[in-house]
N, C-alpha and C. Protein backbone atom coordinates (compact mmCIF):
# COMPACT_ATOMS: atom_id res chain seq x y z
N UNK A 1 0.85 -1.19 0.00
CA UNK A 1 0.00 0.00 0.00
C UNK A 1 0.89 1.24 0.00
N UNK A 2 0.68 2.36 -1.04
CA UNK A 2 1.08 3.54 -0.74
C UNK A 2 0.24 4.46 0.10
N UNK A 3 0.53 5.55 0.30
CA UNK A 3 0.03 6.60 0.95
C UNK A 3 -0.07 7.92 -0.03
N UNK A 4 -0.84 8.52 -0.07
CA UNK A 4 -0.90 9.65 -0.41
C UNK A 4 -1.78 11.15 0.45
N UNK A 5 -1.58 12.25 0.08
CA UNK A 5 -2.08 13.04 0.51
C UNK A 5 -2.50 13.97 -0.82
N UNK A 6 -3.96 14.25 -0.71
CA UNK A 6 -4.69 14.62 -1.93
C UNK A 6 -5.60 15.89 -1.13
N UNK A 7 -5.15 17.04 -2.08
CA UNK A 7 -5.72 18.68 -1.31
C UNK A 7 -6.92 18.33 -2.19
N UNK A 8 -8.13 18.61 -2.36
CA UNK A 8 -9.38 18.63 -2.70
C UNK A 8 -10.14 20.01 -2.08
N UNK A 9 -10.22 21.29 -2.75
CA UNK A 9 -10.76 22.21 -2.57
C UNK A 9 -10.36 23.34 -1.12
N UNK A 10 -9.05 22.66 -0.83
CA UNK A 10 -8.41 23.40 0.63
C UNK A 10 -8.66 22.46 1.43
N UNK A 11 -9.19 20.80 1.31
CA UNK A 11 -9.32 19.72 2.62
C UNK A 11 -8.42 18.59 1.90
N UNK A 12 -7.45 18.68 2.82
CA UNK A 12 -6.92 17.62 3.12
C UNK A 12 -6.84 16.38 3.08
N UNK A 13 -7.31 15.37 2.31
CA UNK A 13 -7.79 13.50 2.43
C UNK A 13 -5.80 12.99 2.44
N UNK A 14 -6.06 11.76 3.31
CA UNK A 14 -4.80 10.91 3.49
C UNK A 14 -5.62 9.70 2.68
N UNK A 15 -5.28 9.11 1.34
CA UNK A 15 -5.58 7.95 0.77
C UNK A 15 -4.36 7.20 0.34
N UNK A 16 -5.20 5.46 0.63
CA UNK A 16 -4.10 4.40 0.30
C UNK A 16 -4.43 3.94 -0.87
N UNK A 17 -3.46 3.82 -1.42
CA UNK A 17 -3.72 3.02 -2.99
C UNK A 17 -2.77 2.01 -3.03
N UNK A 18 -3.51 0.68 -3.10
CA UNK A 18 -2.41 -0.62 -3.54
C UNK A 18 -2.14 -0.84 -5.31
N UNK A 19 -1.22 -0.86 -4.68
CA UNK A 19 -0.11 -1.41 -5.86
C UNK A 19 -0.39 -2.77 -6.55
N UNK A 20 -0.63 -3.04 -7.63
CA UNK A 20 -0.55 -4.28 -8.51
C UNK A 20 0.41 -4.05 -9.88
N UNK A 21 0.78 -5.51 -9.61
CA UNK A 21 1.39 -5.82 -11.12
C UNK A 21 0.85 -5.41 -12.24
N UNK A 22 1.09 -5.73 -13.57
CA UNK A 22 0.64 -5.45 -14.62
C UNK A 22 -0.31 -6.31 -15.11
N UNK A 23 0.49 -7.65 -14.98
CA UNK A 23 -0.41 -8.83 -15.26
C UNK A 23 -2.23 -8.88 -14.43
N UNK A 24 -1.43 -8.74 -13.35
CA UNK A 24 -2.81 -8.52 -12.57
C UNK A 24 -4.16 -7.59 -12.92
N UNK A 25 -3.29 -6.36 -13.18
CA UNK A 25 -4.64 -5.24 -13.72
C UNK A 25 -5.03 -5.56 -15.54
N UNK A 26 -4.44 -5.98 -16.06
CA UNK A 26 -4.80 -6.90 -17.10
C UNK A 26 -6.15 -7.63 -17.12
N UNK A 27 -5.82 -8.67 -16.50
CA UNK A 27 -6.63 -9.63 -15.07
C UNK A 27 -7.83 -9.25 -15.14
N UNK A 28 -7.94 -7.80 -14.17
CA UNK A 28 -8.75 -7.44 -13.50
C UNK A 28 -9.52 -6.32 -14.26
N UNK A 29 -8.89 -5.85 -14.89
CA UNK A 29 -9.42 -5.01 -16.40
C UNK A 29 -11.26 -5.72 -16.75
N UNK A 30 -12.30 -4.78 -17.08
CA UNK A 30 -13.74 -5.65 -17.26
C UNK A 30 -13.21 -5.14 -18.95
N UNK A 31 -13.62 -6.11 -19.71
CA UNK A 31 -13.29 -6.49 -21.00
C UNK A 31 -14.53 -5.49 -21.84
N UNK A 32 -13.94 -4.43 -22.52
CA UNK A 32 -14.93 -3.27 -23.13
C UNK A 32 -15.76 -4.15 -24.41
N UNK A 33 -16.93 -4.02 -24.26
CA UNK A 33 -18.27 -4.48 -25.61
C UNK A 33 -17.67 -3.97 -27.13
N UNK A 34 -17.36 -4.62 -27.87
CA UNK A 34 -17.17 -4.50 -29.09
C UNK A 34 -18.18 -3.72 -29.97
N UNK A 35 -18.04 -2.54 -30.88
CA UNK A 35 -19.41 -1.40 -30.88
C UNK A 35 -19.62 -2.81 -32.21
N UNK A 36 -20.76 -2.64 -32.86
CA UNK A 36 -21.50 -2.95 -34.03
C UNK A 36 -20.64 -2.35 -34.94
N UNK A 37 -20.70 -3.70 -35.55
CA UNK A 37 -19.57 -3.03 -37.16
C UNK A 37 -20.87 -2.56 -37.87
N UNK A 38 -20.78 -1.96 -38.78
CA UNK A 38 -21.96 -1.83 -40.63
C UNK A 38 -22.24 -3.33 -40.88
N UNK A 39 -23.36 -3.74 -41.28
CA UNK A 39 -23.05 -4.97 -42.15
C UNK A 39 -22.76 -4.64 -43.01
N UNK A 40 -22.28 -5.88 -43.75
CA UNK A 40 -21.60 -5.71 -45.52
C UNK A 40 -22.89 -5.12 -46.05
N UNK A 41 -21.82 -4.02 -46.46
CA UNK A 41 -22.67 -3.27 -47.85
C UNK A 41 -23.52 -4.51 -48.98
N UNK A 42 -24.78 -4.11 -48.82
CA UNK A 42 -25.13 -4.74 -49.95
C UNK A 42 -24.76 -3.89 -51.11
N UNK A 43 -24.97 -4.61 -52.58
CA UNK A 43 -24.98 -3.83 -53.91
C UNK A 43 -25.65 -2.55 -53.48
N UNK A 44 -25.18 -1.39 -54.00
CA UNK A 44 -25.93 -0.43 -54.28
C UNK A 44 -27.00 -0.18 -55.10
N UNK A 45 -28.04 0.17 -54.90
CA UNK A 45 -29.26 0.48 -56.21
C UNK A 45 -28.68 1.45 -56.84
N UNK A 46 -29.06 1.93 -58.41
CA UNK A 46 -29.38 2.52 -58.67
C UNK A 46 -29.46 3.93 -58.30
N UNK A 47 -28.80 4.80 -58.91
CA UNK A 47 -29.14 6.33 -58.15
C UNK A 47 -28.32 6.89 -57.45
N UNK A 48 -28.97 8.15 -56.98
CA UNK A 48 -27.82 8.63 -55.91
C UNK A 48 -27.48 8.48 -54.72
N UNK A 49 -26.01 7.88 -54.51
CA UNK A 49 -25.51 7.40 -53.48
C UNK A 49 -25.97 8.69 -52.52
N UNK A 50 -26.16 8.23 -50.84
CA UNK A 50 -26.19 8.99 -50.05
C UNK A 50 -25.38 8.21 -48.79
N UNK A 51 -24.18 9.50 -48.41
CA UNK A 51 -23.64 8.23 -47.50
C UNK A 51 -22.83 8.91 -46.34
N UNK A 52 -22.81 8.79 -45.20
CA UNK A 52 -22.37 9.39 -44.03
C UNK A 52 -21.32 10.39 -43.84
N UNK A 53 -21.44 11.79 -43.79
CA UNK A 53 -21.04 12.91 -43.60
C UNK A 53 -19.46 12.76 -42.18
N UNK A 54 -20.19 11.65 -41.51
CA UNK A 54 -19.25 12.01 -40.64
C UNK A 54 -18.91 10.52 -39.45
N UNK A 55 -18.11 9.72 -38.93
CA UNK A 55 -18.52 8.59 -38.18
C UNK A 55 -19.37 9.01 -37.34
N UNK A 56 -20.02 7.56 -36.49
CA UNK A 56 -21.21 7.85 -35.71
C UNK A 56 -22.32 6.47 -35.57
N UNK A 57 -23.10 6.94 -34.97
CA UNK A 57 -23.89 5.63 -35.14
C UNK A 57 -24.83 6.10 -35.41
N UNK A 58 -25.94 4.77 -35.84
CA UNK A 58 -26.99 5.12 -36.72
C UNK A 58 -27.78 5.16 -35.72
N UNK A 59 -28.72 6.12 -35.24
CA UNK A 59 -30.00 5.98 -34.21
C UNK A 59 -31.32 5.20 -34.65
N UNK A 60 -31.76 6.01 -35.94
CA UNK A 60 -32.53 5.27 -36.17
C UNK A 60 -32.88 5.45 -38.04
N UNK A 61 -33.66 4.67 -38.35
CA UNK A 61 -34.09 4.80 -40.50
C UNK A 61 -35.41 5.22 -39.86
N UNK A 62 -35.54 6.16 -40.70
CA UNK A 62 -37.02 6.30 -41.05
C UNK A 62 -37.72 6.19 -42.19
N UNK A 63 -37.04 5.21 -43.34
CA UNK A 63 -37.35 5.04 -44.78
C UNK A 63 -36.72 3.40 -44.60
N UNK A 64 -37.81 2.76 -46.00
CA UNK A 64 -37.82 1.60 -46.20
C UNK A 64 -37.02 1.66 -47.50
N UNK A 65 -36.63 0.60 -47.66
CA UNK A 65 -36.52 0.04 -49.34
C UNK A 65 -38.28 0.36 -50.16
N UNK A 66 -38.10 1.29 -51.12
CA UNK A 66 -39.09 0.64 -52.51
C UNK A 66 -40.04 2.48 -52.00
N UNK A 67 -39.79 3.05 -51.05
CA UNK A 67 -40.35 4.24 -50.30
C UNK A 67 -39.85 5.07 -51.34
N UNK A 68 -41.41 6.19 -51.66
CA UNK A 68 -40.77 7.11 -52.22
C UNK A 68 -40.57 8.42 -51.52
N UNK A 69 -39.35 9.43 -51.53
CA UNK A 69 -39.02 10.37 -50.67
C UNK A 69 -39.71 11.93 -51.66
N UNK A 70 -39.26 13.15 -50.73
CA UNK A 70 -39.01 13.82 -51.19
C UNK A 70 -37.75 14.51 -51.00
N UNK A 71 -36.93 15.74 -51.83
CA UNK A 71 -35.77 16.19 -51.09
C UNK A 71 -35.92 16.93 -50.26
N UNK A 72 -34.92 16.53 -48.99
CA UNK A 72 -34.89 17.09 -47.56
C UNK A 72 -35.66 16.35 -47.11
N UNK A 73 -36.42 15.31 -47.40
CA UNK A 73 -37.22 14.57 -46.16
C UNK A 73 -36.12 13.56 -45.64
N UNK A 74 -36.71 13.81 -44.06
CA UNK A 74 -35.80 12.81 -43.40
C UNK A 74 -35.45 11.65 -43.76
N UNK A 75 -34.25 10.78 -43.68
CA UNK A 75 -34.19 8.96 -44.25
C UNK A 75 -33.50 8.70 -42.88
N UNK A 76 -32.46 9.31 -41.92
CA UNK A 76 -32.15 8.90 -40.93
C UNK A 76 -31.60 9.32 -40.25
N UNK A 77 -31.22 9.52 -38.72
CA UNK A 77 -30.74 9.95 -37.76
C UNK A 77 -28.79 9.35 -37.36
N UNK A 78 -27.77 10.08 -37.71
CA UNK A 78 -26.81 9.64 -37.13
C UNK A 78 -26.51 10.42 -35.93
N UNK A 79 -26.02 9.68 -35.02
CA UNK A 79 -25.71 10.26 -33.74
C UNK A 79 -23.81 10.18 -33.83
N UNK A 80 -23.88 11.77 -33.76
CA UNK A 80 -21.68 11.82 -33.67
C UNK A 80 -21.38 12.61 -32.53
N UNK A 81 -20.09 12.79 -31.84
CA UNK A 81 -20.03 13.24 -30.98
C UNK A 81 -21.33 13.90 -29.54
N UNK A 82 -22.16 12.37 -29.52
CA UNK A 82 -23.65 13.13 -28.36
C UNK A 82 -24.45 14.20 -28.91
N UNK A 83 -24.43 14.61 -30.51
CA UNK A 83 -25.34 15.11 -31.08
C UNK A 83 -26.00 13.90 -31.99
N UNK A 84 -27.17 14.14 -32.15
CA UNK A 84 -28.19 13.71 -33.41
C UNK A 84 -28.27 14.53 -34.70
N UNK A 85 -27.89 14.07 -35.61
CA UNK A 85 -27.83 14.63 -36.93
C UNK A 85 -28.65 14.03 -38.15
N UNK A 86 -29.75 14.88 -38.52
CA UNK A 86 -30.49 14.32 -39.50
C UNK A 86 -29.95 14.25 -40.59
N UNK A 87 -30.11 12.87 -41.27
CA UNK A 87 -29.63 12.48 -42.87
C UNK A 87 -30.67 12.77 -43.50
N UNK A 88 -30.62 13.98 -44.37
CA UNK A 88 -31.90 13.93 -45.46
C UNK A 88 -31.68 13.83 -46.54
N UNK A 89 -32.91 13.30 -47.46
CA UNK A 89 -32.99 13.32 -48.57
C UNK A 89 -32.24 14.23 -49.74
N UNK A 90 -31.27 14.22 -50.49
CA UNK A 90 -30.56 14.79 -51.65
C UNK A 90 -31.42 15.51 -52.69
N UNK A 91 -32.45 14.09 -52.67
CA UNK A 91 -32.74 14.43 -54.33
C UNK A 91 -34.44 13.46 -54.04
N UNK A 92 -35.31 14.21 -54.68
CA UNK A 92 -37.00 13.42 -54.43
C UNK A 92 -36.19 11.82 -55.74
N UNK A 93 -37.06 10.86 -54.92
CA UNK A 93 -36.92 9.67 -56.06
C UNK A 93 -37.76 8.54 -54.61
N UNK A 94 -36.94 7.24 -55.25
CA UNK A 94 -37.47 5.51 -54.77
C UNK A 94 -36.15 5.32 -53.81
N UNK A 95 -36.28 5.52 -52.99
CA UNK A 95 -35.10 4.60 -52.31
C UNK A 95 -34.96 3.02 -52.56
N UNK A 96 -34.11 2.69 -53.46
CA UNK A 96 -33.66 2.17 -53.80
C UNK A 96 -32.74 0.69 -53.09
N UNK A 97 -31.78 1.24 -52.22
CA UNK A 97 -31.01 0.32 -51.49
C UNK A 97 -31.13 1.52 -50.11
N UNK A 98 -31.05 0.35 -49.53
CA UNK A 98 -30.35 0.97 -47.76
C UNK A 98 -29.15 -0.09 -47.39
N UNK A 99 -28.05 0.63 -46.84
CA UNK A 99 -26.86 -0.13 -47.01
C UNK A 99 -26.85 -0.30 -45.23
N UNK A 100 -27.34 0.45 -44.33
CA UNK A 100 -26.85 0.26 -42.45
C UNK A 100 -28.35 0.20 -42.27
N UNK A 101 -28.24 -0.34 -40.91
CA UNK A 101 -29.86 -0.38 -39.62
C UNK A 101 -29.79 0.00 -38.47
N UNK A 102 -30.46 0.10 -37.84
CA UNK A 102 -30.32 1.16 -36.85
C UNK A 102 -29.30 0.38 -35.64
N UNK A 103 -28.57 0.52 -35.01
CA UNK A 103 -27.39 0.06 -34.54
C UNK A 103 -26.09 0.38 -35.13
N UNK A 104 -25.69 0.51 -36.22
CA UNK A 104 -25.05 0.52 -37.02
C UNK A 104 -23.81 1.36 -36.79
N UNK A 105 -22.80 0.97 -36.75
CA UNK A 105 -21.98 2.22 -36.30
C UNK A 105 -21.26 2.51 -37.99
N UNK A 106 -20.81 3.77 -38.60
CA UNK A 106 -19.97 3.94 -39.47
C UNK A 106 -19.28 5.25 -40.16
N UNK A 107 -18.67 5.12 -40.53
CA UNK A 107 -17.59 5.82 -40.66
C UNK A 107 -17.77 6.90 -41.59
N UNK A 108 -17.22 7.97 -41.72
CA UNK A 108 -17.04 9.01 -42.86
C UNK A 108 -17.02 8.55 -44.34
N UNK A 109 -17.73 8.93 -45.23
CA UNK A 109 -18.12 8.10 -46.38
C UNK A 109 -18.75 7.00 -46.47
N UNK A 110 -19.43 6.06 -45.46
CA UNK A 110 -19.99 4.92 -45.82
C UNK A 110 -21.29 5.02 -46.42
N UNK A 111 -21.68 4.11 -47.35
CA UNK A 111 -22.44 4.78 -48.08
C UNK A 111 -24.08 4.03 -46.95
N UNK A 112 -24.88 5.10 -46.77
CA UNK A 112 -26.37 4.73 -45.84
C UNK A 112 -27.27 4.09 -46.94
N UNK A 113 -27.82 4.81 -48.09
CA UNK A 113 -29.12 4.22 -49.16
C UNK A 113 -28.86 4.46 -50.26
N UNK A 114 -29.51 4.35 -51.35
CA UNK A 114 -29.13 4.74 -52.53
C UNK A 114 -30.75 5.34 -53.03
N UNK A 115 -31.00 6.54 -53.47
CA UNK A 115 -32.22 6.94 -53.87
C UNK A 115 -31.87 7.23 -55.40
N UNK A 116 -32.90 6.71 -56.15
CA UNK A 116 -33.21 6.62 -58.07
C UNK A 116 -34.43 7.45 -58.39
């Protein structure tokens, strides 16, 4: 056990902290959840690619395959840095392909749907 002395706002605390090996805190380490990869891109449809501005995860779709949009209507929510960021529509058409689902974590450029 070490000793320390830790000032906290002008008070004083005397705390012990034990010492471990490396191996040990290894050990004792709780093993971090692996985030959700993208699934494999399916083929793209047709049309214009629309595809993630920025990494992040996907919150939620609010468009199906075979749905027709307009431009600026919502298709999905990415969440980046503890903001929510709406993905909208480019261009009015059929959405075509959707490439992520809601879980989805991905990266700068991945492509989200394809609208025709």
């Amino acid at each position: 056990m070490r000793k320390f002395l830790i000032n906290v706002n002008g008070t004083k605390y005397e705390v012990e902290v034990e010492e471990i090996d490396a191996s040990a805190a290894k050990a004792a380490a709780p093993k971090a959840e692996a985030p959700k990869a993208a699934p494999a891109n399916k083929p793209a449809g047709a049309g214009e690619k629309v595809t993630s501005p920025m990494p992040g995860n996907i919150l939620s779709v609010a468009v199906k395959e075979g749905d027709t949009v307009k431009e600026g209507q919502q298709l999905m929510i990415l969440e980046a840095m503890k903001m929510e960021n709406e993905i909208l529509a480019p261009c009015a058409g059929k959405v075509t392909s959707i490439a992520v689902a809601k879980g989805s974590t991905v990266e700068s450029g991945t492509l989200l749907c394809t609208i025709a």
